[in-house]
Protein backbone atom coordinates (compact mmCIF):
# COMPACT_ATOMS: atom_id res chain seq x y z
CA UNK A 1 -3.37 24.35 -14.93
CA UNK A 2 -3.06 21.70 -12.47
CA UNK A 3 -1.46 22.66 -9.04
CA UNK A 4 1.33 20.16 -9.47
CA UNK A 5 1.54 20.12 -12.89
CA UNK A 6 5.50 20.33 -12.95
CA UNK A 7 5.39 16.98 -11.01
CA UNK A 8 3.21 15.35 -13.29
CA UNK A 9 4.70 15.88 -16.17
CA UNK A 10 8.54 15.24 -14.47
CA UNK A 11 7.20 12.01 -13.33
CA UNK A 12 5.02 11.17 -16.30
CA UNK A 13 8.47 11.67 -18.59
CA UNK A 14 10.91 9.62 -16.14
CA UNK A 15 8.63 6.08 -15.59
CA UNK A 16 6.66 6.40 -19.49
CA UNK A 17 3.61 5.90 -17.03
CA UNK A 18 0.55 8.58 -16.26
CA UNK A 19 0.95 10.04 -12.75
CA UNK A 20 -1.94 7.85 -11.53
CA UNK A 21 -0.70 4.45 -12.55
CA UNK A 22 2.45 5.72 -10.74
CA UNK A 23 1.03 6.68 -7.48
CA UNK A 24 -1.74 3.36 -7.62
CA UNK A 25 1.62 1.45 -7.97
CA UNK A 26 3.79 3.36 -4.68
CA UNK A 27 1.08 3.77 -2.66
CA UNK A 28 -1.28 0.54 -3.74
CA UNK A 29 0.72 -1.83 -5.25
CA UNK A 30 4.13 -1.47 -3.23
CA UNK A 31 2.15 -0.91 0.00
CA UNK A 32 4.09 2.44 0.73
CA UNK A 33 2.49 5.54 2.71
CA UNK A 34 2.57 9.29 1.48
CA UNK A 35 5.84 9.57 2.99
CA UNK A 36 7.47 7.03 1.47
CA UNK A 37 5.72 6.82 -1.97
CA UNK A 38 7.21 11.13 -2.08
CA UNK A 39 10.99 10.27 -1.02
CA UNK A 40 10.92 7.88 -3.38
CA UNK A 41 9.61 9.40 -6.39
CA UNK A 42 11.33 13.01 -5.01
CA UNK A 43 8.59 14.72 -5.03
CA UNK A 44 6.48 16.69 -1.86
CA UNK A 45 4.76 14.54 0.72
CA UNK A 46 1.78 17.24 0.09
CA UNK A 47 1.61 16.42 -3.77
CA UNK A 48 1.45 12.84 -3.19
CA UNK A 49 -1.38 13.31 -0.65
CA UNK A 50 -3.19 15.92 -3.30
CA UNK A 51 -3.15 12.66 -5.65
CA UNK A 52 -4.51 9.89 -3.05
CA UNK A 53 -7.56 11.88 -3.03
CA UNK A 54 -7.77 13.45 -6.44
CA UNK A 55 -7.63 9.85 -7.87
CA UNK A 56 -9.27 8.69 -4.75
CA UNK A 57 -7.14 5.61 -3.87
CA UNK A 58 -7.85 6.13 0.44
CA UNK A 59 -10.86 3.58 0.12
CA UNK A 60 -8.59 1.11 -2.27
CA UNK A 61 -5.63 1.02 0.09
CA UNK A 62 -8.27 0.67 3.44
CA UNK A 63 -9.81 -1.94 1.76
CA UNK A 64 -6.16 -4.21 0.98
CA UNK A 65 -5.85 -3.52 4.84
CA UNK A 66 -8.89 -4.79 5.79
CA UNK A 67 -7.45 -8.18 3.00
CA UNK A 68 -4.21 -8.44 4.90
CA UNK A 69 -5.96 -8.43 8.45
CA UNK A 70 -8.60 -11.20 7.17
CA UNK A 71 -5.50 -13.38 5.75
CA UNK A 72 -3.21 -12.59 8.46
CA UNK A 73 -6.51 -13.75 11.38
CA UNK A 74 -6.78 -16.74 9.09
CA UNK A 75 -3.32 -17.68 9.22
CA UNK A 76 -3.63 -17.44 13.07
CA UNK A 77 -6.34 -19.45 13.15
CA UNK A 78 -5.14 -22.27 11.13
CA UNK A 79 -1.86 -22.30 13.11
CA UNK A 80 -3.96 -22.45 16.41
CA UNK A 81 -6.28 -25.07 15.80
CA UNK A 82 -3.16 -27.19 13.99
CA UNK A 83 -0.95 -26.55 16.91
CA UNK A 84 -4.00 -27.74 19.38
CA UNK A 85 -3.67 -31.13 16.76
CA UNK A 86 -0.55 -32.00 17.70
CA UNK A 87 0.21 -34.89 20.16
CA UNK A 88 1.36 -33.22 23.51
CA UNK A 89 4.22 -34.80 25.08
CA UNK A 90 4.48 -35.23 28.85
CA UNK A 91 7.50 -34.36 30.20
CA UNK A 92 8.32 -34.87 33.89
């Protein structure tokens, strides 16, 4: 029997989803940590992180980090070099 086999299935029965579509969707889709994705399903911080690494979802959510900081520098960088476009007044 699974360790947390009483959250599973409590979990599984509430959203009509299996428990790792439901974690992939807190702690992936929704952005949320262990902390949050457990308050808000009600279940132990130490069952959700028993999931992230049974289903192995650490690499997925360091890798939509790594997206977010490549968009986010890019954003920057476009903003920069636009601003730097821009006619300067002169001002006395």
């Amino acid at each position: 029997m699974h360790p947390y086999q009483e959250y599973i299935e409590k979990l599984e029965n509430e959203l009509n989803k299996n428990i790792k579509d439901i974690i992939h969707e807190y702690y992936i889709i929704q952005d949320e940590g262990p902390s949050v994705t457990a308050r808000e399903l009600g279940i132990p911080r130490k069952a959700v992180l028993h999931f992230i690494y049974e289903y192995n979802l650490r690499p997925l959510k360091h890798q939509n980090i790594k997206k977010k900081v490549t968009i986010s520098l890019g954003n920057l960088q476009a903003a920069l070099q636009s601003s730097q476009e821009l006619p300067q007044s002169h001002e006395r």
